[in-house]
Protein backbone atom coordinates (compact mmCIF):
# COMPACT_ATOMS: atom_id res chain seq x y z
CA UNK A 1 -26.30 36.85 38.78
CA UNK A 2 -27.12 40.72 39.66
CA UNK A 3 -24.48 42.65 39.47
CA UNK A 4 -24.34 43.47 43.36
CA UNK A 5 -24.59 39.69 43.90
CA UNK A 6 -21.36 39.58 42.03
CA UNK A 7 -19.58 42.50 43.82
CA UNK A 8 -20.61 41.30 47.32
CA UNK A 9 -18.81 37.77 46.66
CA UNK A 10 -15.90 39.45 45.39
CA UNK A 11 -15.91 41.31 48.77
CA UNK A 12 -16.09 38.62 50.76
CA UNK A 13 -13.58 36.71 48.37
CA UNK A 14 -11.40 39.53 49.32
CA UNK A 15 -12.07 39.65 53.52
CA UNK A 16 -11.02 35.83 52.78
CA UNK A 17 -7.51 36.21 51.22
CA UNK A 18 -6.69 38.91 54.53
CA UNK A 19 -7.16 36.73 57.26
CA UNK A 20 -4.27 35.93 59.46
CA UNK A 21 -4.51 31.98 58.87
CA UNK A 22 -4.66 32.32 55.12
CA UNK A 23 -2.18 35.00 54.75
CA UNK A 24 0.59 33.66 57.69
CA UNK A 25 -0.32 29.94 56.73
CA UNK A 26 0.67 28.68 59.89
CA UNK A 27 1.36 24.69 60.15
CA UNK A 28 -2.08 22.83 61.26
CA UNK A 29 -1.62 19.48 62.63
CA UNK A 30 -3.10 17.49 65.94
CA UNK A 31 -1.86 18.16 69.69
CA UNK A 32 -3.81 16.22 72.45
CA UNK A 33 -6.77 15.12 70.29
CA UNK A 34 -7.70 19.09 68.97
CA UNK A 35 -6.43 20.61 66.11
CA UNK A 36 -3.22 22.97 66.42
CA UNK A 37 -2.55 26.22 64.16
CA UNK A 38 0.92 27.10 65.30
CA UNK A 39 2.71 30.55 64.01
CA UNK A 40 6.10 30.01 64.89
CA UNK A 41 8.31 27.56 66.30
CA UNK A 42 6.65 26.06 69.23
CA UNK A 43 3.31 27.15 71.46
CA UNK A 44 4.68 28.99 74.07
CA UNK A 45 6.36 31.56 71.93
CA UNK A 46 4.29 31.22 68.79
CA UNK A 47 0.93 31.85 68.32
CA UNK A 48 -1.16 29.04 68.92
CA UNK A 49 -5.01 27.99 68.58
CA UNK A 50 -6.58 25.38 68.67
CA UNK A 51 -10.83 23.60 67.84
CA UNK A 52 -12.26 20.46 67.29
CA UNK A 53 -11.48 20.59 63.37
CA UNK A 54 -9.28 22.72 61.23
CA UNK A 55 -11.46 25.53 60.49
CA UNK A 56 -12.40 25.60 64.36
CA UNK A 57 -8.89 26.11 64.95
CA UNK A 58 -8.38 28.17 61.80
CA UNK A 59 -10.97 30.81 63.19
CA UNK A 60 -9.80 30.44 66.42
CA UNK A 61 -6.22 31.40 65.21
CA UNK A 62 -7.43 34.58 63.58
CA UNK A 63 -9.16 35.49 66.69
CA UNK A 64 -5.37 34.82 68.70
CA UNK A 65 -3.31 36.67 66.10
CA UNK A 66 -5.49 39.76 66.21
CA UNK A 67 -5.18 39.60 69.90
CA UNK A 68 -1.99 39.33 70.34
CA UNK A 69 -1.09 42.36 67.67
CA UNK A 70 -3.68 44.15 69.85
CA UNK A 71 -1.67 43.56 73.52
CA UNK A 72 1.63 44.28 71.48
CA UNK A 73 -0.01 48.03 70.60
CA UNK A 74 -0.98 48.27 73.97
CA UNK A 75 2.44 47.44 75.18
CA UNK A 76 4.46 49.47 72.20
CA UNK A 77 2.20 52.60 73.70
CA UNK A 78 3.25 51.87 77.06
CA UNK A 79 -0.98 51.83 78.19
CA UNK A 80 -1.76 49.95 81.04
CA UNK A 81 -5.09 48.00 81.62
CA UNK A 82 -6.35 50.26 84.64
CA UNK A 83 -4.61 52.99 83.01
């Protein structure tokens, strides 16, 4: 292995350990025949995702954490959408 073979999979080894779902390690399990990553006690309050397997709705839960962070910025700096 090259060395910048070797430093590009420690990279992405890296990128891997900061995602949301592997850092938050929120409880996977079925809901309605898709697979449920739930952050918190229940979906409505929580953050929820959901895919037709556990990475789908692994990916899909990094997607809805960095969302909602993002609306709670928005909200902290009192922006509005049209404004």
């Amino acid at each position: 292995m090259e060395a910048n073979d070797y430093w590009n999979e420690m990279y992405a080894a890296a990128c891997e350990q900061r995602r949301p779902f592997i850092q938050l390690r929120p409880r996977v399990f079925i809901d309605e025949g898709l697979w449920c990553a739930l952050y918190g006690e229940n979906i409505q309050d929580g953050v929820a995702a959901f895919g037709d397997s556990p990475e789908l709705a692994a990916w899909n839960f990094d997607r809805a954490w960095c969302e909602k962070i993002g609306e709670q910025k928005v909200r902290r700096a009192g922006v509005t959408p049209n404004g």
